[in-house]
Protein backbone atom coordinates (compact mmCIF):
# COMPACT_ATOMS: atom_id res chain seq x y z
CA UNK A 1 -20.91 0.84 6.79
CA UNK A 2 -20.52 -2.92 6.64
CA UNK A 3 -21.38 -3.14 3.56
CA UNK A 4 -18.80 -0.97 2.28
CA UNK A 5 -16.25 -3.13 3.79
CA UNK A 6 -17.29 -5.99 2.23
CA UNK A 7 -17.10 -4.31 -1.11
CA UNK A 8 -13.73 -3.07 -1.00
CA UNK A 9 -12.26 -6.84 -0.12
CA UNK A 10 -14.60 -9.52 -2.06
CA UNK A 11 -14.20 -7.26 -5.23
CA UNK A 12 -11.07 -6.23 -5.76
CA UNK A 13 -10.45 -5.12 -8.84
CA UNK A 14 -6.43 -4.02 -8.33
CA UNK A 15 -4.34 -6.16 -6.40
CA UNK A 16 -0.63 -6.33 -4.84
CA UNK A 17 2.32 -8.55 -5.50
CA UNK A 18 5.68 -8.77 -3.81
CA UNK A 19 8.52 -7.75 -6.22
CA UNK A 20 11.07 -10.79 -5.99
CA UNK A 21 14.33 -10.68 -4.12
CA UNK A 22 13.14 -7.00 -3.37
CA UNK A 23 11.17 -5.64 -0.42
CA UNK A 24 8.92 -3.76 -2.24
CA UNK A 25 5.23 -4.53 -4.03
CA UNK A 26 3.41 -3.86 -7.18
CA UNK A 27 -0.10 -2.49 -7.53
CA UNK A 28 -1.30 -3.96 -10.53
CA UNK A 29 -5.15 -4.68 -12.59
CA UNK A 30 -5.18 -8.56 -13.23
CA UNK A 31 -8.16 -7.80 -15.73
CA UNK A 32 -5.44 -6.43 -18.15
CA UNK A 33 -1.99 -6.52 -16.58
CA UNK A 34 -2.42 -2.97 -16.10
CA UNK A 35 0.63 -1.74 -13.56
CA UNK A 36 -0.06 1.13 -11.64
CA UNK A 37 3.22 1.37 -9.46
CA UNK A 38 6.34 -1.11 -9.71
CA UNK A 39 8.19 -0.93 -6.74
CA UNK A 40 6.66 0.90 -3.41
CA UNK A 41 6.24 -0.41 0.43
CA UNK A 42 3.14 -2.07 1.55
CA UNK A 43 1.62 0.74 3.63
CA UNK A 44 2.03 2.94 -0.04
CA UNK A 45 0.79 0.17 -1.95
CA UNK A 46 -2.44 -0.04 0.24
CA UNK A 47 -3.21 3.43 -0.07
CA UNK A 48 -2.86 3.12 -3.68
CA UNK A 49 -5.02 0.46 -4.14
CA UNK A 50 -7.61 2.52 -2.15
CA UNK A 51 -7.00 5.69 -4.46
CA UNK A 52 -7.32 3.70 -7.41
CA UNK A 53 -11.01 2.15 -5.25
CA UNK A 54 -12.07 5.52 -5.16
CA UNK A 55 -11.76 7.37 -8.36
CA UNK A 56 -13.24 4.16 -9.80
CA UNK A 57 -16.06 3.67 -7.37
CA UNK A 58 -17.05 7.30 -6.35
CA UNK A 59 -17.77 9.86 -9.41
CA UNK A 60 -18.16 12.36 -6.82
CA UNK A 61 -14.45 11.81 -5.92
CA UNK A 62 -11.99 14.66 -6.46
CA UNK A 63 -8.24 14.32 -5.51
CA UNK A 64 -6.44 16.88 -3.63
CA UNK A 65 -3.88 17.39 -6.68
CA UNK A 66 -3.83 20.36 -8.99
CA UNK A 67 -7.06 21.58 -10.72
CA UNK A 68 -5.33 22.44 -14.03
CA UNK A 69 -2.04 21.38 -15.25
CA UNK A 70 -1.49 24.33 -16.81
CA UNK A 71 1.54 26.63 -14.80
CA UNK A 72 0.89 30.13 -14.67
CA UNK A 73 2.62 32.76 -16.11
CA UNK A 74 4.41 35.50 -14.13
CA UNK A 75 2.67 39.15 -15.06
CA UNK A 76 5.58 42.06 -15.53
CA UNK A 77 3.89 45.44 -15.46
């Protein structure tokens, strides 16, 4: 369990910067300049940054979002 914690803040490969003369943050990848959301609150860009941890971390990890993005059509008898 510890070590997991020191995993998620030694490496961290996304990080957050405070948007200027805004109060709002950026998640962004320093590796490539990569942004991943421009202007959200702290506690949002937190649980980004631990989204982003996960699908990149766990290949196990599914989100709860759709399965398909395919809508469905509506059957007329």
């Amino acid at each position: 369990m510890i070590y997991k914690f020191y995993i998620q803040f030694i490496y961290m490969p996304y990080k957050t910067r405070k948007v200027r003369n805004r109060n709002c943050y950026k998640v962004y990848k320093p590796s490539n300049g990569k942004v991943f959301a421009k202007c959200t609150s702290k506690k949002k860009a937190i649980k980004q940054m631990n989204l982003l941890r996960a699908i990149q971390f766990n290949k196990n990890f599914v989100s709860n979002g759709r399965k398909n993005n395919k809508t469905q059509k509506k059957r007329t008898k």
